[in-house]
Every structure is written in structure tokens, then in C-alpha cells.
C-alpha atoms as a PDB file:
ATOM      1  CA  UNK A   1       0.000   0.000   0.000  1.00  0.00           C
ATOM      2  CA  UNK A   2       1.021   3.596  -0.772  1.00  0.00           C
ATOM      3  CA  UNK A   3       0.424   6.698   1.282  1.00  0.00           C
ATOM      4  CA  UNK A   4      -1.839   7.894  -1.541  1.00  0.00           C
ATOM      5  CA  UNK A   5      -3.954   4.762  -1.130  1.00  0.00           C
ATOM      6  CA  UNK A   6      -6.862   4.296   1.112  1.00  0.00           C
ATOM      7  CA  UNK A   7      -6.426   1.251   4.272  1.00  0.00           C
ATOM      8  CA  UNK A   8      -7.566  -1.915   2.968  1.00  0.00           C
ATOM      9  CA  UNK A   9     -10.152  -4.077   4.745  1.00  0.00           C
ATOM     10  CA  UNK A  10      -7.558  -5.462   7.142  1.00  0.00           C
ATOM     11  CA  UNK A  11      -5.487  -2.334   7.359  1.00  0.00           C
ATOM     12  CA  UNK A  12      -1.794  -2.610   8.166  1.00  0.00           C
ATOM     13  CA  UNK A  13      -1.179  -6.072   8.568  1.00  0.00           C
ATOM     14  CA  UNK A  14      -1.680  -6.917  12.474  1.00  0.00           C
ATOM     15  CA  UNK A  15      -4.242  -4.404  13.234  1.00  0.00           C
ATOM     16  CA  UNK A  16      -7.403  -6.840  11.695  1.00  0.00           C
ATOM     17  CA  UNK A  17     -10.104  -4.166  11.850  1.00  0.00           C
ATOM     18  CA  UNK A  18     -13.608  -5.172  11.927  1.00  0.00           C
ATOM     19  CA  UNK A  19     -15.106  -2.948   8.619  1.00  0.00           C
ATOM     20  CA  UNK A  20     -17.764  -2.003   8.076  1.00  0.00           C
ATOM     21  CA  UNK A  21     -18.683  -1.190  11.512  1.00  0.00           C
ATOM     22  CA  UNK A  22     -22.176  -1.751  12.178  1.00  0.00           C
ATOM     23  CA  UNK A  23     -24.997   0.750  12.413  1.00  0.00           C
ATOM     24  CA  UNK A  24     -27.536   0.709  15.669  1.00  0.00           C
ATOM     25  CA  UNK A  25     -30.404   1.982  15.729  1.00  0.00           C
ATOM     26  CA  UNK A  26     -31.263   4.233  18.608  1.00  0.00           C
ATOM     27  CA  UNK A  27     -34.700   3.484  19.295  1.00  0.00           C
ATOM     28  CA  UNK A  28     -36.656   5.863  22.122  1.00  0.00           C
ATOM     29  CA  UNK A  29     -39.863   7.237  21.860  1.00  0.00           C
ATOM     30  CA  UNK A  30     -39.240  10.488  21.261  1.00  0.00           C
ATOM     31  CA  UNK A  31     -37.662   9.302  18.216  1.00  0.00           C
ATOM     32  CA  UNK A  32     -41.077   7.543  16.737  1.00  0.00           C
ATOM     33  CA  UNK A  33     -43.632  10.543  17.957  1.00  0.00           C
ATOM     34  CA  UNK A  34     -41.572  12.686  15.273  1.00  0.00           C
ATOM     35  CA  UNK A  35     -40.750  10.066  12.701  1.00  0.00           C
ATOM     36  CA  UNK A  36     -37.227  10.578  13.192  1.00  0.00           C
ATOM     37  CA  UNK A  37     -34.626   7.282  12.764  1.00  0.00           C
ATOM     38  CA  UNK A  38     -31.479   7.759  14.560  1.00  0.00           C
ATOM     39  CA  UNK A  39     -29.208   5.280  13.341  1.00  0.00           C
ATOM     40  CA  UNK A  40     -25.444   5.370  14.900  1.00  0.00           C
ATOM     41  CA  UNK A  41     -22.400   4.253  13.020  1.00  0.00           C
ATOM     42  CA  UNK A  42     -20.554   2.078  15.703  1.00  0.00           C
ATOM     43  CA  UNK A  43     -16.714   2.724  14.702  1.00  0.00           C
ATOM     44  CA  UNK A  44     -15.986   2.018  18.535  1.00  0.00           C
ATOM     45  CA  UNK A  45     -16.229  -1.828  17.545  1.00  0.00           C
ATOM     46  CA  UNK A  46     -13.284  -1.445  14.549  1.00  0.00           C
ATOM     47  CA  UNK A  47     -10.266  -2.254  16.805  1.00  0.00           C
ATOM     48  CA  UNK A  48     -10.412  -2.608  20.835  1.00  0.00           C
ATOM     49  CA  UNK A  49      -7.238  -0.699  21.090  1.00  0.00           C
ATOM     50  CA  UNK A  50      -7.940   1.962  17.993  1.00  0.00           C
ATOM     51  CA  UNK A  51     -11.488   3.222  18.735  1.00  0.00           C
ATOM     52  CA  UNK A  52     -13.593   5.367  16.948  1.00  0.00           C
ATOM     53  CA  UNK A  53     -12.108   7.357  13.928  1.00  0.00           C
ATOM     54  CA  UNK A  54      -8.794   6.425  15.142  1.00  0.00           C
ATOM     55  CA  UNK A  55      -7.912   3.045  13.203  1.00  0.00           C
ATOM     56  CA  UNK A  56      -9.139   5.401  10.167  1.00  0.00           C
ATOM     57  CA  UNK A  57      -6.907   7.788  10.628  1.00  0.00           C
ATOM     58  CA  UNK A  58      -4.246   6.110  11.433  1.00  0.00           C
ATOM     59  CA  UNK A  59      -4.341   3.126   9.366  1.00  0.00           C
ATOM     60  CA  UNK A  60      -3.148   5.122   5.962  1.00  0.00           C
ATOM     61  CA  UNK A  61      -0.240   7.068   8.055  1.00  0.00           C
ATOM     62  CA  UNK A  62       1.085   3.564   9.438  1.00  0.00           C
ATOM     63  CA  UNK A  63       1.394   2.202   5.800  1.00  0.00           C
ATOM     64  CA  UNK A  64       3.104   5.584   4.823  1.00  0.00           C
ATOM     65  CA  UNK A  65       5.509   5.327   7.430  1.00  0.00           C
ATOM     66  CA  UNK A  66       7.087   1.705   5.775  1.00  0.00           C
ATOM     67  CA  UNK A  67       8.526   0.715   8.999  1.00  0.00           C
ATOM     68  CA  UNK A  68       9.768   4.053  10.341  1.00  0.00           C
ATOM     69  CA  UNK A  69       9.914   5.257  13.537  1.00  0.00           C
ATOM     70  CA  UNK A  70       6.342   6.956  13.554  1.00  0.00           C
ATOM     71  CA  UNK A  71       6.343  10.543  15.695  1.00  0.00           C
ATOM     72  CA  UNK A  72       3.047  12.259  16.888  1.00  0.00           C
ATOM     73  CA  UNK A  73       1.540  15.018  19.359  1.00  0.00           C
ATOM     74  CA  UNK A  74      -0.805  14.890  22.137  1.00  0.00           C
ATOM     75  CA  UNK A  75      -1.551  16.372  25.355  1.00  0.00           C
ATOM     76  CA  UNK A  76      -1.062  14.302  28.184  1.00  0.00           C
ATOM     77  CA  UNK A  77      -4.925  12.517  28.145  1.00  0.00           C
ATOM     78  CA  UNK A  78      -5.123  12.056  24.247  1.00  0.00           C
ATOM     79  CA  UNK A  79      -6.462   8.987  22.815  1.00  0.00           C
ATOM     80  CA  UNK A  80      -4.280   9.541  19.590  1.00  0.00           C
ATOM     81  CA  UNK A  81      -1.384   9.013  21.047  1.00  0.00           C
ATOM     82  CA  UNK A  82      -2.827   6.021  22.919  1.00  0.00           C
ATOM     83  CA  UNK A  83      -4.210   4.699  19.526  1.00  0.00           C
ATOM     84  CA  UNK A  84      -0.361   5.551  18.133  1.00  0.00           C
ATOM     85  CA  UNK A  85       1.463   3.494  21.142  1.00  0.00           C
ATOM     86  CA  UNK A  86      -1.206   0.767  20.634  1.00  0.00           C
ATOM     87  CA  UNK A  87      -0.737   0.524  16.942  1.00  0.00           C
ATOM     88  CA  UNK A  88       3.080   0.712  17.194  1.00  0.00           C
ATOM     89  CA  UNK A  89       3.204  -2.074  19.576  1.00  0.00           C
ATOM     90  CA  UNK A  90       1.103  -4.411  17.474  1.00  0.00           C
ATOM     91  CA  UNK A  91       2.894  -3.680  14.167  1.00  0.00           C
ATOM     92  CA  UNK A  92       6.208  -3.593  15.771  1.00  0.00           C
ATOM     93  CA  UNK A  93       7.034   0.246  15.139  1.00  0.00           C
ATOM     94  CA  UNK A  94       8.908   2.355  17.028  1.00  0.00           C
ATOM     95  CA  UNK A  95       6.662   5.554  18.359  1.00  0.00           C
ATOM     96  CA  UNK A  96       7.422   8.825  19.737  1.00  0.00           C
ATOM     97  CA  UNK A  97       4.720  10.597  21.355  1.00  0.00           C
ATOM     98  CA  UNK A  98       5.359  14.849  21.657  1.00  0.00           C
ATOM     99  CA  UNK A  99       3.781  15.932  24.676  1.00  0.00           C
ATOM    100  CA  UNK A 100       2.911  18.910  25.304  1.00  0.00           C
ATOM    101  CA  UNK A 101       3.498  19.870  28.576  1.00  0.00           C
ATOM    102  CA  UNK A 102       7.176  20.387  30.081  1.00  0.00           C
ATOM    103  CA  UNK A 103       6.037  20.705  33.081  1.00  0.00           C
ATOM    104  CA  UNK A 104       4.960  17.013  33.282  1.00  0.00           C
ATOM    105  CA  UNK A 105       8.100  15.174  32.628  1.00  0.00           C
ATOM    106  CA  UNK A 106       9.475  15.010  36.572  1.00  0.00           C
ATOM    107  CA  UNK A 107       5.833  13.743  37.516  1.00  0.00           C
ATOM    108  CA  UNK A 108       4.265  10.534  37.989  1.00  0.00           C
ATOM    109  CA  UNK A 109       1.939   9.137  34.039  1.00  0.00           C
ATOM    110  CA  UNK A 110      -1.438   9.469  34.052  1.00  0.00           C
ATOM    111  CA  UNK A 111      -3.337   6.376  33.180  1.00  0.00           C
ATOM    112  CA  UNK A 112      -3.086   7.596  29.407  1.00  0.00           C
ATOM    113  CA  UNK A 113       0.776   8.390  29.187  1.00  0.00           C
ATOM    114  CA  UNK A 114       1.434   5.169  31.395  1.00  0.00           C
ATOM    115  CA  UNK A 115      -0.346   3.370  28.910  1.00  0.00           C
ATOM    116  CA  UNK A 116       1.617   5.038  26.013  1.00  0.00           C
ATOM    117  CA  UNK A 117       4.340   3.549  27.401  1.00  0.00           C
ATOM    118  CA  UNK A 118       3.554   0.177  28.835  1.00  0.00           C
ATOM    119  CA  UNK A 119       2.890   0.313  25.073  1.00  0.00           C
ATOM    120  CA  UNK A 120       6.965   1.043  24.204  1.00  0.00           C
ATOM    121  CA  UNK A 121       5.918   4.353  23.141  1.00  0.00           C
ATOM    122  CA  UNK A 122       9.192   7.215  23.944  1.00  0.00           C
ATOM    123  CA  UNK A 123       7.510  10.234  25.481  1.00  0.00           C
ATOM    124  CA  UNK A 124       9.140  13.400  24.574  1.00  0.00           C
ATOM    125  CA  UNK A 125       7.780  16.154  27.048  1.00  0.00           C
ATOM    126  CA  UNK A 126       8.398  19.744  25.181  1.00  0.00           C
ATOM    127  CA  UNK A 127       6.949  23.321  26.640  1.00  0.00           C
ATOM    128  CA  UNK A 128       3.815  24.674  25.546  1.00  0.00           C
ATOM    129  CA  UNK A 129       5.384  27.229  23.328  1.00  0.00           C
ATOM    130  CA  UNK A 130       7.064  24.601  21.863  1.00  0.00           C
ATOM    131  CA  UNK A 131       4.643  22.767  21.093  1.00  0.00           C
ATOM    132  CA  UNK A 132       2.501  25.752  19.742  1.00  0.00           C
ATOM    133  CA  UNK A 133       5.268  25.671  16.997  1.00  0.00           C
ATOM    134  CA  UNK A 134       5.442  22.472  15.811  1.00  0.00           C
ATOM    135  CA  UNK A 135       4.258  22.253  12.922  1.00  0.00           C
ATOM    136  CA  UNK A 136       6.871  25.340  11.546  1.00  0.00           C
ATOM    137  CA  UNK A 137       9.708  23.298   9.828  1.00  0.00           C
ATOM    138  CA  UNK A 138      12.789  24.707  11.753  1.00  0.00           C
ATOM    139  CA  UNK A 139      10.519  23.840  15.330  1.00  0.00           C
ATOM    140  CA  UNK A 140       9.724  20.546  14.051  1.00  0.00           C
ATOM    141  CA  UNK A 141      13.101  19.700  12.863  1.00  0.00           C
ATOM    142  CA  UNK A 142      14.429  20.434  16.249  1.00  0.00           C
ATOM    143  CA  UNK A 143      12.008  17.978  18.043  1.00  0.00           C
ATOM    144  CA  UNK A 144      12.687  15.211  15.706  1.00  0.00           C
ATOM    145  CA  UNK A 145      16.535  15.932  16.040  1.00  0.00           C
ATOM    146  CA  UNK A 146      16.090  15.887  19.765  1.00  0.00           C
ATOM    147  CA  UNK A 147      14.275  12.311  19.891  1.00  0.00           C
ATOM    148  CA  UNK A 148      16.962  10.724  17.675  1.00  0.00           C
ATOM    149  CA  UNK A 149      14.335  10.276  14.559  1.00  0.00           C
ATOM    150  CA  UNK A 150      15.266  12.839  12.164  1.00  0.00           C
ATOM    151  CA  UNK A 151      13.966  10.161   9.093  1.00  0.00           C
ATOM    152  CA  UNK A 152      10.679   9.156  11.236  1.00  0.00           C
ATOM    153  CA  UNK A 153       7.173   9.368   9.610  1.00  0.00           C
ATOM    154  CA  UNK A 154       5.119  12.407  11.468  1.00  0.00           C
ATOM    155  CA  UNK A 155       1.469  12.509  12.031  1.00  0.00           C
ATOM    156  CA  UNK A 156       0.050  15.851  12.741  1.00  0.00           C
ATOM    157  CA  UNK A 157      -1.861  15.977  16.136  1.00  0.00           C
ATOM    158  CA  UNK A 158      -4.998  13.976  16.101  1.00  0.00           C
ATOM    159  CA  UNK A 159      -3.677  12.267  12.871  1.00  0.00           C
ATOM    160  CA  UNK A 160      -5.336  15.089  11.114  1.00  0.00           C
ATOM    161  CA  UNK A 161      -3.746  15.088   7.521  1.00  0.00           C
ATOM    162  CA  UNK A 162      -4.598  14.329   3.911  1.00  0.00           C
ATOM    163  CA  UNK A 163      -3.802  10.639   4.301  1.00  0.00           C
ATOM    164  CA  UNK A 164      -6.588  10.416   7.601  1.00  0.00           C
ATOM    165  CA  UNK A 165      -8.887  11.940   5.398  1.00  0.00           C
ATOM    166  CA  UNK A 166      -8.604   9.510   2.934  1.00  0.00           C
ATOM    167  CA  UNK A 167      -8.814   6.828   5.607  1.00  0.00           C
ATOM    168  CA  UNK A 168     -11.953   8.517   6.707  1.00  0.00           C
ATOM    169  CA  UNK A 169     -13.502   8.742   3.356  1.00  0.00           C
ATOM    170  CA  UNK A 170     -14.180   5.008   3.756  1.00  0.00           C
ATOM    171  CA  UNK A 171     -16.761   6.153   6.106  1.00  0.00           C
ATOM    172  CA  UNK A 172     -19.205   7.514   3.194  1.00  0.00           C
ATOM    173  CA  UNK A 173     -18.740   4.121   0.785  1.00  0.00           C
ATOM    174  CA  UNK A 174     -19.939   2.226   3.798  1.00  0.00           C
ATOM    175  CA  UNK A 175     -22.991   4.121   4.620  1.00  0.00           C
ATOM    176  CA  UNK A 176     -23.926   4.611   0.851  1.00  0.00           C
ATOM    177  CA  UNK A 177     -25.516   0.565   0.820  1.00  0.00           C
ATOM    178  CA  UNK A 178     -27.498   1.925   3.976  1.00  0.00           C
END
């Protein structure tokens, strides 16, 4: 797979995705006295370690990264870099996770960060102006120099980028037969 194409139905080998996620109907009475369906797409059932719109998203950047060390951003509770540590461990990646924060590095993980790195995930703690910055190419080349992965696949934030939109695309195809 190339960066420019979408995830397959089994994603990155190791991740095994369940696609299409199924959709639920929410069924209360308020609902029926208005004529109103409310069906819900369940992407929390995809991947019990990449919930949501995260196996989307990230699916495409892990094929793009070919094996490199893969280096993202996240505050110190986000579920991307969760989903990131989670994917890296299963596809045997390396993964870096920027948090932003400075002030967190001499303290104790939260659940989230602890998870990160029960996960093998490096976390890089950088100052909130730093972080601010990252996505400026002299900032960013700084960070990457400083965690030793100057070559390493990047994923904005969130995994917000052309290749998670593609990901997410799938999203329409799949509700389309519905």
C-alpha cells in the first residue's frame, strides 16, 4: 500500500479491523412521535485498542511510514497518542509521542501516558510554546533531532492530515448501501 492509497479491509497487517462497523439503531420514543430514525455508526467496535475514527486515521499514516519510527503530538490525556502506542506495539514500530506539557516530565503518568508507554511508546515532554510551533519546519526539525528520529514518519496531532482523510472517506462508501 502507498500513502496515496486508502487502508484496505484489514489495514496494516496486524491491526485486523472489523469494517464495516455496524450501524444501531437508537430506538426511544421520542424518536417515533416525530418520525425521526437515529441510526449510529458504531466505529468504537473497529479495533479494541484503535477506537472510533482512530484506526481510520491512522491506518493510511502507518502504511506511509514503511517501517519508520512513527512521531506524533498529544496532550497528556489524548487517545491519539494512545491509539499511536497501541498501533506501534502491534505492528512492531517504534513511536514517539510529543507531549505537550514540560512541566509534566518530573511527575508521575497518568493512566493515558502510562499506557503510552507500557505500550513502548518514547515520550518526549516539550513546553507549551514549543509545542505551539510544531508544525513550523525549523521547530519541528528540532524535536525530531532531539528524539533521535530525524527520518521518522510524522502525524500531525490527532492524525489530522490528507492521508486520515482519505482513511476517513471510507466512512461515506460504507454508509452509501445503507
Amino acid at each position: 500500500m502507498t500513502s496515496a492509497d486508502p487502508p484496505s479491509a484489514t489495514g496494516p497487517t496486524g491491526l485486523r479491523p472489523r469494517l464495516p462497523s455496524p450501524l444501531q439503531e437508537a430506538v426511544d420514543a421520542r424518536f417515533e412521535r416525530h418520525g425521526v430514525r437515529l441510526l449510529l455508526k458504531r466505529d468504537d467496535l473497529i479495533h479494541p485498542e484503535l477506537v472510533g475514527n482512530k484506526w481510520r486515521k491512522l491506518a493510511p499514516n502507518l502504511a506511509a511510514a514503511a517501517g519508520r519510527t512513527v512521531v506524533t503530538f498529544g496532550g497528556a490525556y489524548s487517545n491519539h497518542l494512545r491509539a499511536t502506542a497501541a498501533a506501534g506495539r502491534l505492528l512492531g514500530l517504534r513511536t514517539v509521542g510529543v507531549v505537550r506539557g514540560q512541566e509534566l516530565a518530573g511527575r508521575p503518568l497518568n493512566p493515558s501516558l502510562a499506557r503510552c508507554a507500557a505500550d513502548g511508546m518514547r515520550l518526549h515532554f516539550v513546553d507549551r510554546s514549543v509545542y505551539r510551533r510544531k508544525a513550523e519546519p525549523g521547530t519541528l526539525a528540532a524535536v525530531l533531532r532531539a528524539v533521535g528520529a530525524e527520518d521518522a514518519h510524522v502525524v500531525p496531532e490527532g492524525g489530522s492530515n490528507a492521508a486520515a482523510v482519505r482513511g476517513c472517506a471510507a466512512l461515506g462508501e460504507e454508509l452509501a448501501g445503507h
